[in-house]
Protein backbone atom coordinates (compact mmCIF):
# COMPACT_ATOMS: atom_id res chain seq x y z
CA UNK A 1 6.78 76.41 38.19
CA UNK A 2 2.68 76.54 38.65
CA UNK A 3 1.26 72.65 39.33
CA UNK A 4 -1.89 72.24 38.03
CA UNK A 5 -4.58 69.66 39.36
CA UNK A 6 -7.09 68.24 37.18
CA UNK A 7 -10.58 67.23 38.49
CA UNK A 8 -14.35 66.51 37.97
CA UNK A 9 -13.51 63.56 35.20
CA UNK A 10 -15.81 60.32 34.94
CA UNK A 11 -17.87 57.96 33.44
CA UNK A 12 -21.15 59.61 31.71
CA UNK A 13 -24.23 58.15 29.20
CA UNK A 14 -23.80 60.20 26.06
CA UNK A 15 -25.91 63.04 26.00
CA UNK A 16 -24.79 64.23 29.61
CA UNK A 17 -22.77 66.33 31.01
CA UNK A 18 -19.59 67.19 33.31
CA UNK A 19 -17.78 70.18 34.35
CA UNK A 20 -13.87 69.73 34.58
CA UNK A 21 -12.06 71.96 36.92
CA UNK A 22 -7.72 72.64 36.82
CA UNK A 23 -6.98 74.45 40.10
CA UNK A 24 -3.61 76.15 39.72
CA UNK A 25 -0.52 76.41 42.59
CA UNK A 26 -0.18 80.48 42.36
CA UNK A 27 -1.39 83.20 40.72
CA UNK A 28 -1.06 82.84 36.58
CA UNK A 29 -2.49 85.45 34.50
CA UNK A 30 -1.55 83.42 31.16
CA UNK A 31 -3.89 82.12 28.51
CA UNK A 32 -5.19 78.47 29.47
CA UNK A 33 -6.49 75.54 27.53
CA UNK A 34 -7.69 72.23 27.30
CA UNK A 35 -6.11 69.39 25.82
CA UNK A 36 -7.20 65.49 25.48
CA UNK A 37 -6.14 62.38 24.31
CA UNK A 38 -8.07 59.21 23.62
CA UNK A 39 -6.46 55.99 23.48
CA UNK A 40 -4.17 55.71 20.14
CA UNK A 41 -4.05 58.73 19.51
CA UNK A 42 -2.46 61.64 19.51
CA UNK A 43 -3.16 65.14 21.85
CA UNK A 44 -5.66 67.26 20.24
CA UNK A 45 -6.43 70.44 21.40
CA UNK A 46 -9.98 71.43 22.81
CA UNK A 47 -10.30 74.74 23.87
CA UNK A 48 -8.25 78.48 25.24
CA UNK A 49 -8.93 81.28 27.13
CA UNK A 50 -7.30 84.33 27.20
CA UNK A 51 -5.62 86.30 30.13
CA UNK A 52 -8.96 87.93 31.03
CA UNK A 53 -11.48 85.05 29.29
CA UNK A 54 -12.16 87.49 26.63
CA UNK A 55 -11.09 85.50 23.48
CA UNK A 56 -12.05 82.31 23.61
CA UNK A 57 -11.27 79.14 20.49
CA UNK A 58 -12.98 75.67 20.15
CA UNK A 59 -11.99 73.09 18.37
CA UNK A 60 -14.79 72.27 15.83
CA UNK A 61 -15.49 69.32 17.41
CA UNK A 62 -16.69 70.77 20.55
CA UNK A 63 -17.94 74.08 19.20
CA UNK A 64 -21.43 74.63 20.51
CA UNK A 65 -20.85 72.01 22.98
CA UNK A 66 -18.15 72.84 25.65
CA UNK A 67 -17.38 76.07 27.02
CA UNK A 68 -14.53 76.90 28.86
CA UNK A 69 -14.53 79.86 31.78
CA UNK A 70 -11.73 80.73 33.89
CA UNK A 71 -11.74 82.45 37.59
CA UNK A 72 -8.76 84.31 37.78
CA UNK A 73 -9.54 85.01 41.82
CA UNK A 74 -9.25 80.84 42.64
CA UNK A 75 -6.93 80.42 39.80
CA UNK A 76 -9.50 78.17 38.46
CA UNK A 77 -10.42 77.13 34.61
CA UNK A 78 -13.70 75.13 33.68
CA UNK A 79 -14.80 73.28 31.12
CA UNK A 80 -18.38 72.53 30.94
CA UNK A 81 -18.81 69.77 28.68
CA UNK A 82 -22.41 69.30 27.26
CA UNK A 83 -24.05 66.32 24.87
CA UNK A 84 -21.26 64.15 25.72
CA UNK A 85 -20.64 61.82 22.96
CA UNK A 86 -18.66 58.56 23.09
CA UNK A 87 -15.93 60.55 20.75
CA UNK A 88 -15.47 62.47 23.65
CA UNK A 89 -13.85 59.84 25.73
CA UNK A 90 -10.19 60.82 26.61
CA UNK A 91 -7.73 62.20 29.71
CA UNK A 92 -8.25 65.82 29.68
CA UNK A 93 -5.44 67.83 30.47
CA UNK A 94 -5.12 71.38 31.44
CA UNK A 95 -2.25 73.70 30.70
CA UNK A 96 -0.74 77.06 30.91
CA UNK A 97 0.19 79.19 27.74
CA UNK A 98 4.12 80.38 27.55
CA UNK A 99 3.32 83.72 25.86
CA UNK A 100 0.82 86.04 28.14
CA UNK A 101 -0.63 87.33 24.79
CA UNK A 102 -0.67 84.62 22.35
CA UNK A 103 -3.91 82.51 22.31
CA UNK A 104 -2.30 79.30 20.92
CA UNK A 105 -4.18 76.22 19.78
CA UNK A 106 -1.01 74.09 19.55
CA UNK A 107 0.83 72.04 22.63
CA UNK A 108 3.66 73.94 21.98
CA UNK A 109 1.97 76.89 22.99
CA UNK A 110 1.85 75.82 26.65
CA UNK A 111 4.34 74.68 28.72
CA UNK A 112 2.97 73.38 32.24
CA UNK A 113 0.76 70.74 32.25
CA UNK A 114 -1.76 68.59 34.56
CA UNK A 115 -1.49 65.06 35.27
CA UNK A 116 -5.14 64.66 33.38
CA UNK A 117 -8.13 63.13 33.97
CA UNK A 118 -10.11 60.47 32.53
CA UNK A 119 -13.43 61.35 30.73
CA UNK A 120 -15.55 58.18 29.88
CA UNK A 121 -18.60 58.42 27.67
CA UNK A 122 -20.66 55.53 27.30
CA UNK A 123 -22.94 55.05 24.45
C-alpha cells in the first residue's frame, strides 16, 4: 500500500498563502486529491487531479483560490493555497483515487490516505 506524507501546513494571517506538499512511498499514477476537515465537522473535499494533471475540480469554495499540481517524477502533489481565509482553517489530507480513470470528488473515491496536516488561518 502507497504511504503518503503530508507537509508545508501552518499558522497564516488571512490573505496569505501556503503551498502543501503529499510526497508518496512509490510510484502511483492514480488521480489525487485534497481533503480537509475543520473542527466539528465533517471531511469536505477540496480539490483532484487526474493521472496526468489534465482534469482538474475545485470545490467552489476554493475555486479561483487554490490550485492543485502534481509531479508525477517525485510522486509529489501541491496545493497552493492563496487569500487564505479563516474558513480555511482545517487538517488537510491527501489521498489516492481507487479507480485510475475516475476523477472522484467523494472520500469514497480514494482509498489511501495521509496522516494530515494542520492549516491555521488567523483573522
Amino acid at each position: 500500500q502507497v504511504q503518503l506524507v503530508e507537509s508545508g501546513g501552518g499558522l497564516v494571517q488571512a490573505g496569505g498563502s501556503l503551498r502543501l506538499s503529499c510526497a508518496a512511498s512509490k510510484f502511483s499514477m492514480y488521480p489525487m486529491a485534497w481533503f480537509r476537515q475543520a473542527p466539528g465537522k465533517e471531511r469536505e473535499f477540496v480539490a483532484v487531479i487526474s493521472r496526468y494533471g489534465v482534469t482538474t475540480y475545485y470545490a467552489n469554495s476554493v475555486k479561483g483560490r487554490f490550485t492543485i499540481s502534481r509531479d508525477n517524477a517525485k510522486n509529489t502533489v501541491y496545493l497552493q493555497m492563496n487569500s487564505l481565509e479563516p474558513e480555511d482553517t482545517a487538517v488537510y489530507f491527501c489521498a489516492i483515487g481507487n479507480d485510475l480513470q475516475r476523477v472522484g470528488k467523494t472520500a469514497a473515491d480514494f482509498g489511501s490516505w495521509g496522516q494530515g496536516t494542520q492549516v491555521t488561518v488567523s483573522s
